[in-house]
PDB file of N, CA and C in Angstrom:
ATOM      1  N   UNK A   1     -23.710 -20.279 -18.872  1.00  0.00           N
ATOM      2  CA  UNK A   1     -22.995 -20.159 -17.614  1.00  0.00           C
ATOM      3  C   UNK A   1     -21.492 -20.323 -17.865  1.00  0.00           C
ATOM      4  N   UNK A   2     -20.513 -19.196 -17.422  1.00  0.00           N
ATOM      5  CA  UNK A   2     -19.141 -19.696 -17.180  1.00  0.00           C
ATOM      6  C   UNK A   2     -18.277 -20.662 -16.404  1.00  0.00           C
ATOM      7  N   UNK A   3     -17.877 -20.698 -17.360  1.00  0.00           N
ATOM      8  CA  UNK A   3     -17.065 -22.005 -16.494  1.00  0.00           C
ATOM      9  C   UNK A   3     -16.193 -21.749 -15.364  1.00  0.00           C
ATOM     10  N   UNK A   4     -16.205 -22.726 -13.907  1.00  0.00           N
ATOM     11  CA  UNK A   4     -15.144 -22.517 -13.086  1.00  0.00           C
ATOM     12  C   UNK A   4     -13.980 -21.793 -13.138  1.00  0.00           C
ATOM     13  N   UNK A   5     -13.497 -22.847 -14.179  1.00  0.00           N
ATOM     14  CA  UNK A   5     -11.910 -21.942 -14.496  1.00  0.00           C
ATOM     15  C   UNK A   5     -11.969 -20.807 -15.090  1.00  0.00           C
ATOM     16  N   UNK A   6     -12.566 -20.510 -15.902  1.00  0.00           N
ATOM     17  CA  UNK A   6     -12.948 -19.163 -16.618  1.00  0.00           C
ATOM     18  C   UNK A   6     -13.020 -17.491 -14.753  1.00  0.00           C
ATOM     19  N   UNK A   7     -14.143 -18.144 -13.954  1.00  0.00           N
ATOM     20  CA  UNK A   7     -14.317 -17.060 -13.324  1.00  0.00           C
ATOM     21  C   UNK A   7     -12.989 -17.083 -12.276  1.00  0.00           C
ATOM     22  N   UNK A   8     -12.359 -18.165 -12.044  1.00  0.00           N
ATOM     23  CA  UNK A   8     -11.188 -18.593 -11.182  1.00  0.00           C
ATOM     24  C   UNK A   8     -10.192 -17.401 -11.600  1.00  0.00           C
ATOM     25  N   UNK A   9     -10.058 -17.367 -12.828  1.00  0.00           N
ATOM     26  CA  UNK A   9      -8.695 -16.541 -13.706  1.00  0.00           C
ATOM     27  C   UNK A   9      -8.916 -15.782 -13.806  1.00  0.00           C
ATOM     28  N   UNK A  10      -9.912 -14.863 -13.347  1.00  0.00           N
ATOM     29  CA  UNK A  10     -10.525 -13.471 -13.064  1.00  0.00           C
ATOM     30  C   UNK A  10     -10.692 -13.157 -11.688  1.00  0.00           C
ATOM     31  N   UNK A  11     -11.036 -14.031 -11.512  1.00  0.00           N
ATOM     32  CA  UNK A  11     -10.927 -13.646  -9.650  1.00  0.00           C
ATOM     33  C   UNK A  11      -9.818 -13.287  -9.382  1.00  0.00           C
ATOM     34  N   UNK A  12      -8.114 -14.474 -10.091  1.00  0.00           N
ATOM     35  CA  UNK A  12      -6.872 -14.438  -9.594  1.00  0.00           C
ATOM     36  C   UNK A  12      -6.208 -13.103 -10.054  1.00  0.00           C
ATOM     37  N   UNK A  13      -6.442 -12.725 -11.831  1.00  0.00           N
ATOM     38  CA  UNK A  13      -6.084 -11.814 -11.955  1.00  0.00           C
ATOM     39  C   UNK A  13      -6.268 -10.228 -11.354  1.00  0.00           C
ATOM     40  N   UNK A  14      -7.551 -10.410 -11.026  1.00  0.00           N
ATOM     41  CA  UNK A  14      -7.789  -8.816 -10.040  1.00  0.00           C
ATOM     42  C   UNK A  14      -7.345  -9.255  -9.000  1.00  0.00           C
ATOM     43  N   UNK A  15      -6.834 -10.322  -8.260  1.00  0.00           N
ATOM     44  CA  UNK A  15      -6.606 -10.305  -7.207  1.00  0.00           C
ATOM     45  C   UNK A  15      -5.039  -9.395  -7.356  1.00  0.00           C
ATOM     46  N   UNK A  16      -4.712 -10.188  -8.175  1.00  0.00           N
ATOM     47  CA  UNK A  16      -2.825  -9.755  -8.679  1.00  0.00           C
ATOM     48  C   UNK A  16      -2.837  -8.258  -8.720  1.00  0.00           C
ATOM     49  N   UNK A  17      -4.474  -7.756  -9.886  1.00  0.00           N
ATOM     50  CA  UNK A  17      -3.903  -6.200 -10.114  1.00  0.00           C
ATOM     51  C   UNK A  17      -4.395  -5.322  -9.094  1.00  0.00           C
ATOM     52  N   UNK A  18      -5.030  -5.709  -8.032  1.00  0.00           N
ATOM     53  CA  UNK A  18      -5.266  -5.029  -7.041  1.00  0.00           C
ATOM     54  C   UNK A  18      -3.802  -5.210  -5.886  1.00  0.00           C
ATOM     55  N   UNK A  19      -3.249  -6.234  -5.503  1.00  0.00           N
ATOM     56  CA  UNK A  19      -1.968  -6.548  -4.934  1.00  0.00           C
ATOM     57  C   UNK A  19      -0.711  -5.152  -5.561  1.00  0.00           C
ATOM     58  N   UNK A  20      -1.138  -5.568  -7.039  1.00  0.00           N
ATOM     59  CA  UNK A  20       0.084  -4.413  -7.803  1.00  0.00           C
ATOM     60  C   UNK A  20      -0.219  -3.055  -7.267  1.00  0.00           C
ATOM     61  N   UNK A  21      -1.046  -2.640  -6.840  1.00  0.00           N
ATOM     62  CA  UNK A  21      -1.342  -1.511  -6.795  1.00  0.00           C
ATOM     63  C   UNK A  21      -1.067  -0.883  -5.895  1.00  0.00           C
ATOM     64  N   UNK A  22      -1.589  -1.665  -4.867  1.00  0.00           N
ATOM     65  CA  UNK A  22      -1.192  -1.274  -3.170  1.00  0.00           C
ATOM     66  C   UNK A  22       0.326  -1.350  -3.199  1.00  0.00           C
ATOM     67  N   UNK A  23       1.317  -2.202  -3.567  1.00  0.00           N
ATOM     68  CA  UNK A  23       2.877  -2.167  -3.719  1.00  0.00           C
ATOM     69  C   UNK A  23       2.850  -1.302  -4.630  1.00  0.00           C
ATOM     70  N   UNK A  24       2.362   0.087  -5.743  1.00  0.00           N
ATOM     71  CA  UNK A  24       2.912   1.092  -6.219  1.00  0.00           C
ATOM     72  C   UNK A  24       3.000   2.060  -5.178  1.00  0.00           C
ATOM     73  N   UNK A  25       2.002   2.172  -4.363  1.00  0.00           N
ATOM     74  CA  UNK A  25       1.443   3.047  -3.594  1.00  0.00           C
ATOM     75  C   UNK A  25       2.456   3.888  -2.810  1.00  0.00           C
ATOM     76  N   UNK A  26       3.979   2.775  -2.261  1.00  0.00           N
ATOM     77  CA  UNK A  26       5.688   3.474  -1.686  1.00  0.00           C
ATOM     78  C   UNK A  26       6.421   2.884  -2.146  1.00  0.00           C
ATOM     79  N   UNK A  27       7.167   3.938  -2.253  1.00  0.00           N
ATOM     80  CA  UNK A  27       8.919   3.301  -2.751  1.00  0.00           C
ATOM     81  C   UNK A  27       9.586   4.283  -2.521  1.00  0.00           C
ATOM     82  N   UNK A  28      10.618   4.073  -2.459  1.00  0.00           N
ATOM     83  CA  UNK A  28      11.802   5.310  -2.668  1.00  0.00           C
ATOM     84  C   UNK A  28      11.514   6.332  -3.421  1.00  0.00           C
ATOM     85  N   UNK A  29      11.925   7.330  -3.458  1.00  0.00           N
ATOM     86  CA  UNK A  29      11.652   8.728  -3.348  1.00  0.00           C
ATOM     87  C   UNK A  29      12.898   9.386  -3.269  1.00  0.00           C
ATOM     88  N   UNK A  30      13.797   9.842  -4.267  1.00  0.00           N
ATOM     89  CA  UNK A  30      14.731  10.794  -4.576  1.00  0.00           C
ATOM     90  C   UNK A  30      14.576  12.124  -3.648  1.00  0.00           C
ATOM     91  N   UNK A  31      13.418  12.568  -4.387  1.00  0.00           N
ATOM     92  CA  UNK A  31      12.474  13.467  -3.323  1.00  0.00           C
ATOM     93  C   UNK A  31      12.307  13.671  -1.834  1.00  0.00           C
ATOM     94  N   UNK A  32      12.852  12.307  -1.486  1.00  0.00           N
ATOM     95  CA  UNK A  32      11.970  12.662   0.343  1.00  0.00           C
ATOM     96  C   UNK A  32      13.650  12.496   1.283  1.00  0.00           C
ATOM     97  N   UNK A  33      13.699  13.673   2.311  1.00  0.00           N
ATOM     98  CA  UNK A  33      14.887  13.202   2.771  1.00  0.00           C
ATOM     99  C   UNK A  33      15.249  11.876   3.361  1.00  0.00           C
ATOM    100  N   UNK A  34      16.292  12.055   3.191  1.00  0.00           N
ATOM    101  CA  UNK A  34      16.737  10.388   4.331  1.00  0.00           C
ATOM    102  C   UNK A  34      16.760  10.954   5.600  1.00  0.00           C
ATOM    103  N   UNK A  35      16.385  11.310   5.912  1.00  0.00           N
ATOM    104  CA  UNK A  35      16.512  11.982   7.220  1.00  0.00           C
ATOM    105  C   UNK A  35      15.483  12.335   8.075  1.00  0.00           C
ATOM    106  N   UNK A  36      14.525  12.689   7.271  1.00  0.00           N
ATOM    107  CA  UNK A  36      13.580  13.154   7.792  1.00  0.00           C
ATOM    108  C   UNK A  36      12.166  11.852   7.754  1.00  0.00           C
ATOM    109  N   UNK A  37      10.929  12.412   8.554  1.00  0.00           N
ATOM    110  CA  UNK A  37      10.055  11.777   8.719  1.00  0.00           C
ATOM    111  C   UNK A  37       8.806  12.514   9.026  1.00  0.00           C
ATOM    112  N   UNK A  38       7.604  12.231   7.878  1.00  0.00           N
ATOM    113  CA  UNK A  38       6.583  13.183   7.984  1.00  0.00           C
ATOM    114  C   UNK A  38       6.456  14.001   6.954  1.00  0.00           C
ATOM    115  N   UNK A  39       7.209  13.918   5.912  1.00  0.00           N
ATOM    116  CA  UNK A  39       7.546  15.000   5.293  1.00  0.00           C
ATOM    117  C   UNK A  39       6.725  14.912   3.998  1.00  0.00           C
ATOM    118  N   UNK A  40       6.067  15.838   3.840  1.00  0.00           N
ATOM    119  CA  UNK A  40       5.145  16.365   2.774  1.00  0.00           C
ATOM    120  C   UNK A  40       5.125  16.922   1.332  1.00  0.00           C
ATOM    121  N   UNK A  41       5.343  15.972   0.624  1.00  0.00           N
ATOM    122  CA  UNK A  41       5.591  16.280  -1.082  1.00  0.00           C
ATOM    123  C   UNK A  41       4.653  16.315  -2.063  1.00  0.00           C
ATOM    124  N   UNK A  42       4.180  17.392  -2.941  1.00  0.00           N
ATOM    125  CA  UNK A  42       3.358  17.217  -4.022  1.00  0.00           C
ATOM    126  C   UNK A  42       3.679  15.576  -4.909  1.00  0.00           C
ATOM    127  N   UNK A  43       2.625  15.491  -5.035  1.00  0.00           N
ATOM    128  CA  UNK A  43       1.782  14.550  -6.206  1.00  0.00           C
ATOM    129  C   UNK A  43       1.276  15.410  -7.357  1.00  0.00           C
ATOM    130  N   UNK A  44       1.402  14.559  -8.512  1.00  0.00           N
ATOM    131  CA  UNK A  44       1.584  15.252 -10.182  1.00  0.00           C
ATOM    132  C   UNK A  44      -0.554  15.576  -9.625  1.00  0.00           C
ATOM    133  N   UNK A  45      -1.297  14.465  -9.134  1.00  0.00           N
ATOM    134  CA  UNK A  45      -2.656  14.872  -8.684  1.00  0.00           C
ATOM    135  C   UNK A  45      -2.789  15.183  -7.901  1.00  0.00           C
ATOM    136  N   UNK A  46      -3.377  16.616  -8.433  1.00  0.00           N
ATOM    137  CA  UNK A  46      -3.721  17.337  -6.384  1.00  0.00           C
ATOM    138  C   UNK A  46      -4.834  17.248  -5.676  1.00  0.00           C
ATOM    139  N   UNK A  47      -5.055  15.677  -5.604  1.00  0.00           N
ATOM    140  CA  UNK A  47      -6.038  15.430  -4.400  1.00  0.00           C
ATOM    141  C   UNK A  47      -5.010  14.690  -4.132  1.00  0.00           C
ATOM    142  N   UNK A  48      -3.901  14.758  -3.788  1.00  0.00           N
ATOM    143  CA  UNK A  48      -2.739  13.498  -3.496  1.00  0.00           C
ATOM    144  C   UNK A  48      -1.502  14.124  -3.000  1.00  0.00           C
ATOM    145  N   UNK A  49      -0.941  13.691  -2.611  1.00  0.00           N
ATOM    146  CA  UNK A  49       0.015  14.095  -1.680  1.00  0.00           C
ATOM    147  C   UNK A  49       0.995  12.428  -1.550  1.00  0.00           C
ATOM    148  N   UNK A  50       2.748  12.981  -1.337  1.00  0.00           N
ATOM    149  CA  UNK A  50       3.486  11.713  -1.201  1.00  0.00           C
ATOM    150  C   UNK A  50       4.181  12.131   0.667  1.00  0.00           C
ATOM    151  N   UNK A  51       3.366  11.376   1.121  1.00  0.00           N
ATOM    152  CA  UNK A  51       4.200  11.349   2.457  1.00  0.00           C
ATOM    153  C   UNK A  51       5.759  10.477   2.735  1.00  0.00           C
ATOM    154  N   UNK A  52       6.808  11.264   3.130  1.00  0.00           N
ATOM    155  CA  UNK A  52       7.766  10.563   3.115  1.00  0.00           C
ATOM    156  C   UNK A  52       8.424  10.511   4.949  1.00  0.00           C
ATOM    157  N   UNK A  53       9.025   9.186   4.384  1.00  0.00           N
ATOM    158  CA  UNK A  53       9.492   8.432   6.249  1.00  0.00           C
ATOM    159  C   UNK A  53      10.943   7.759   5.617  1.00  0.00           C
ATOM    160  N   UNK A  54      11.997   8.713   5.932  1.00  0.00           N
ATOM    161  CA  UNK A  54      13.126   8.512   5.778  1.00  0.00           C
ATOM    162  C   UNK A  54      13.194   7.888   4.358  1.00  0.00           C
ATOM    163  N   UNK A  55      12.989   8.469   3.284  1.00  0.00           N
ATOM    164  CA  UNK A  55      13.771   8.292   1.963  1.00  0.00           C
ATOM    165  C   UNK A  55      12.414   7.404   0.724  1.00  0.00           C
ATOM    166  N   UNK A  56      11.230   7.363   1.507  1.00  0.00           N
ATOM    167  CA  UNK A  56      10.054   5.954   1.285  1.00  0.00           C
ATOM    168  C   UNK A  56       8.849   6.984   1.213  1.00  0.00           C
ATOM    169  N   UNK A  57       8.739   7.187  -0.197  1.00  0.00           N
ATOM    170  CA  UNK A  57       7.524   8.177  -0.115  1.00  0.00           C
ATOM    171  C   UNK A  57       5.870   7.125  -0.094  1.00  0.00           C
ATOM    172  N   UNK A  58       4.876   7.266   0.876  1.00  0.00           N
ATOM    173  CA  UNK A  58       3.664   6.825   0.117  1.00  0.00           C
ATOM    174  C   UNK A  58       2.400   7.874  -0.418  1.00  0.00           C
ATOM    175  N   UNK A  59       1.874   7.313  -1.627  1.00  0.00           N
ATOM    176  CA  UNK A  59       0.821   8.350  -1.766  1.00  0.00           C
ATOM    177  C   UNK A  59      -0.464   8.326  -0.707  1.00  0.00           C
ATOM    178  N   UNK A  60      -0.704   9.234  -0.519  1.00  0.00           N
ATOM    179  CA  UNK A  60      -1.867   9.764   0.532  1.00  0.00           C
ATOM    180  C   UNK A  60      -3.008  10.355  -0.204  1.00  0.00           C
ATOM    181  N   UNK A  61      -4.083  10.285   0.347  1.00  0.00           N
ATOM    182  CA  UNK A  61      -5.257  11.395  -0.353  1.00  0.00           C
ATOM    183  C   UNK A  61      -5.768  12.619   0.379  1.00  0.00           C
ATOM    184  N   UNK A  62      -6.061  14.041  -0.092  1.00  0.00           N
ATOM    185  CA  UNK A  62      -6.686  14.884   0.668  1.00  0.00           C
ATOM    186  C   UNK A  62      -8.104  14.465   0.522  1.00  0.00           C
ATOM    187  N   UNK A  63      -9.053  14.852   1.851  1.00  0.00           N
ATOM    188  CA  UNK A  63     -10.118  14.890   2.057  1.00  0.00           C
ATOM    189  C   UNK A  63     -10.850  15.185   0.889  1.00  0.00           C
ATOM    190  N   UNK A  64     -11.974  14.256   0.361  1.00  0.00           N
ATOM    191  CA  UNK A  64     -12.833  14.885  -0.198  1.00  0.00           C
ATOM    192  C   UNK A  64     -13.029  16.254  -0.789  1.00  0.00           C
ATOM    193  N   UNK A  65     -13.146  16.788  -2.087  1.00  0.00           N
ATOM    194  CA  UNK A  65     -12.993  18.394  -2.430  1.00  0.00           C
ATOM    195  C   UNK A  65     -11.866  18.917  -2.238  1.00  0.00           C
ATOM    196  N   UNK A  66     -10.916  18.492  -1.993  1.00  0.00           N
ATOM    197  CA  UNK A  66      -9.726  19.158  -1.265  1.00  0.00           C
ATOM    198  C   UNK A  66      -8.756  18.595  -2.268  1.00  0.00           C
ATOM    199  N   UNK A  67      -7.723  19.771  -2.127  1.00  0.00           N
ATOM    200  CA  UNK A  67      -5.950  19.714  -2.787  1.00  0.00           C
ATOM    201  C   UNK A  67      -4.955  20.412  -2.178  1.00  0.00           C
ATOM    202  N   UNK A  68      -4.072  19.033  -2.109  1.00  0.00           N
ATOM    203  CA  UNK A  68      -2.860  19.727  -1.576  1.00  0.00           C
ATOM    204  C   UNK A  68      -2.461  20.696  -1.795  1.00  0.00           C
ATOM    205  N   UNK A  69      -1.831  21.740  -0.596  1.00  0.00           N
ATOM    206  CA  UNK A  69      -1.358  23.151  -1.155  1.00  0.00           C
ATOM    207  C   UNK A  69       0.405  22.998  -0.873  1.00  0.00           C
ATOM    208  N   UNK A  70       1.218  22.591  -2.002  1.00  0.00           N
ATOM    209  CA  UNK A  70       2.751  22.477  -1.325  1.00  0.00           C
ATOM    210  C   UNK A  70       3.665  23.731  -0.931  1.00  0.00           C
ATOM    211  N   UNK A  71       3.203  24.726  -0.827  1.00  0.00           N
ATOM    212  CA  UNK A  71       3.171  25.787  -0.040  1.00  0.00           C
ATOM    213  C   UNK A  71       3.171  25.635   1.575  1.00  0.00           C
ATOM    214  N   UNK A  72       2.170  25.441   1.497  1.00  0.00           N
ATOM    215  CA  UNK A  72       1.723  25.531   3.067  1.00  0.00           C
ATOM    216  C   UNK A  72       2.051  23.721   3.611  1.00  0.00           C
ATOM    217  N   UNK A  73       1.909  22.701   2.735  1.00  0.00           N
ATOM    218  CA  UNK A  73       2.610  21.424   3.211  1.00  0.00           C
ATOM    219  C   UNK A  73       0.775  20.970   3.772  1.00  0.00           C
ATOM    220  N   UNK A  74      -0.248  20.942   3.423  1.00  0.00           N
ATOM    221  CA  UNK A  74      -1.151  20.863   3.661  1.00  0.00           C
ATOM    222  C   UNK A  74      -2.570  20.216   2.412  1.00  0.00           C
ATOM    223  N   UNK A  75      -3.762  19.989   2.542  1.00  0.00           N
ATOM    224  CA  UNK A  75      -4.219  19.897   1.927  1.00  0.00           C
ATOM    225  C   UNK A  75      -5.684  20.980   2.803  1.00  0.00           C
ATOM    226  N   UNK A  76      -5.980  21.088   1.378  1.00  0.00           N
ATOM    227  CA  UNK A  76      -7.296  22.476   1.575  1.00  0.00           C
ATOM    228  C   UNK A  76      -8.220  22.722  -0.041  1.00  0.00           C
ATOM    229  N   UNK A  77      -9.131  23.706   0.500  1.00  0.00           N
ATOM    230  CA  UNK A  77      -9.483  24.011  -0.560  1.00  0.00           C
ATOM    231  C   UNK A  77      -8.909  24.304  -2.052  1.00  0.00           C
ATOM    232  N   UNK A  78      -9.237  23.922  -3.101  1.00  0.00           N
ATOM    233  CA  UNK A  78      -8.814  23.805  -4.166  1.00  0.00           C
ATOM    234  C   UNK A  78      -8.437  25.760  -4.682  1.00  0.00           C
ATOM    235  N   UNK A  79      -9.108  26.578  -4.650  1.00  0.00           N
ATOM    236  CA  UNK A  79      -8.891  28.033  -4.920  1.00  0.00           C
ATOM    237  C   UNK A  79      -7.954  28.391  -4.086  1.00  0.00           C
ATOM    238  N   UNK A  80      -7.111  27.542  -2.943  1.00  0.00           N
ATOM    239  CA  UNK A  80      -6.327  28.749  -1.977  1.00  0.00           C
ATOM    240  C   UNK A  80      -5.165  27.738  -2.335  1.00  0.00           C
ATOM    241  N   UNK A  81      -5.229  26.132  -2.598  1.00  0.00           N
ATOM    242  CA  UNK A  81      -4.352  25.309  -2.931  1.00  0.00           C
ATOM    243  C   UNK A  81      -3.312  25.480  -4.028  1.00  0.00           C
ATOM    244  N   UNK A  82      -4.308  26.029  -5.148  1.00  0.00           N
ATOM    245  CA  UNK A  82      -3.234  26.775  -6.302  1.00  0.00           C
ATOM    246  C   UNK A  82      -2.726  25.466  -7.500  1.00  0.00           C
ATOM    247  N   UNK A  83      -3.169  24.567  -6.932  1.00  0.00           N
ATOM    248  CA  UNK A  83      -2.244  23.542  -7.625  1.00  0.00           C
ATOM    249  C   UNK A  83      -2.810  23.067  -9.283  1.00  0.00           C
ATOM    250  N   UNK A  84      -4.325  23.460  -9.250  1.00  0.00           N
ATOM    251  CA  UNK A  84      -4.908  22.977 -10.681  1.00  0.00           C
ATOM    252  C   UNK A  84      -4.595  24.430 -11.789  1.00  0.00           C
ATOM    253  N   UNK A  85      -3.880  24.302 -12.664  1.00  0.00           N
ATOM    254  CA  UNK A  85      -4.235  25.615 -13.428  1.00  0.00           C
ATOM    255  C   UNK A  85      -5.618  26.083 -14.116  1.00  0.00           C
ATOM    256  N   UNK A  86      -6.503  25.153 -13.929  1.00  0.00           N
ATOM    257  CA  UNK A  86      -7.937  25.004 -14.260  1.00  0.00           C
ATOM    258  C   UNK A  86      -8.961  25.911 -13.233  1.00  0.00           C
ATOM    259  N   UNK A  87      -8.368  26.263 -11.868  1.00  0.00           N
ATOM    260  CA  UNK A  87      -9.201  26.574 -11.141  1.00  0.00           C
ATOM    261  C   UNK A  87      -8.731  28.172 -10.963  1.00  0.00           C
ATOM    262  N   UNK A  88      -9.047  29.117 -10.849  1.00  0.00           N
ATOM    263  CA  UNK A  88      -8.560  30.683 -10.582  1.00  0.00           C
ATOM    264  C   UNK A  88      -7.801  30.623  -9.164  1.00  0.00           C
ATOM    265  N   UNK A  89      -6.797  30.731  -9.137  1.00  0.00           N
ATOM    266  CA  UNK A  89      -6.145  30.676  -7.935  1.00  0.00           C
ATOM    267  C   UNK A  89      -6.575  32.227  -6.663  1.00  0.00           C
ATOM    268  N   UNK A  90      -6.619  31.636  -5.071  1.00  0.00           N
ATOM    269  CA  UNK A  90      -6.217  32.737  -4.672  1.00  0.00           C
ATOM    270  C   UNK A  90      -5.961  32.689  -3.173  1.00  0.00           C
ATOM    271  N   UNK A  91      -4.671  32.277  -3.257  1.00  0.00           N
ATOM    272  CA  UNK A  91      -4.002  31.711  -2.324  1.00  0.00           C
ATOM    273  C   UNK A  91      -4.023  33.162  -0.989  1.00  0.00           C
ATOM    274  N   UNK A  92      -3.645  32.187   0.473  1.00  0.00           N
ATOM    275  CA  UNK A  92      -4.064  32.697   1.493  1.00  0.00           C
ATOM    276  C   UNK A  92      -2.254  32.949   2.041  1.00  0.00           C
ATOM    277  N   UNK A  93      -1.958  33.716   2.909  1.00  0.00           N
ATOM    278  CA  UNK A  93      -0.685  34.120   3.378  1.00  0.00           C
ATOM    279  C   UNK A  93       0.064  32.869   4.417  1.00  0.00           C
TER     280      UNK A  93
END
């Protein structure tokens, strides 16, 4: 059986790297106007998307199966999205 302190310092540490994570999640954003609010920026992963609110981008997720299309400022199907070079693209007007 482990000891108290042993499972204590595991509990604390995921507590920490789960805390870290949620604070990566926004920050400033070069990218997002200062001005604007709502505003819709690719993520390097396209089930992801960075929503920005005056200058403070956060990452967002598309629905299930779905990738952002930064075209259209949307998330959708992955073949009309365009964004994986893995998938045959065939984007919609």
């Amino acid at each position: 059986m482990k000891s108290p302190l042993v499972l204590l310092v595991v509990v604390v540490l995921a507590v920490i790297g789960l805390s870290g994570s949620a604070r990566a999640a926004c920050g400033p954003n070069a990218r997002c106007p200062a001005d604007a609010s709502n505003y819709l920026l690719p993520h390097p992963n396209c089930s992801q998307y960075y929503l920005c609110n005056h200058g403070t981008a956060c990452e967002q997720n598309c629905p299930p199966g779905q990738h952002f299309n930064s075209y259209h400022r949307q998330c959708e199907a992955p073949e009309t999205a365009c964004c994986d070079i893995y998938i045959p693209c065939n984007p919609t007007a």
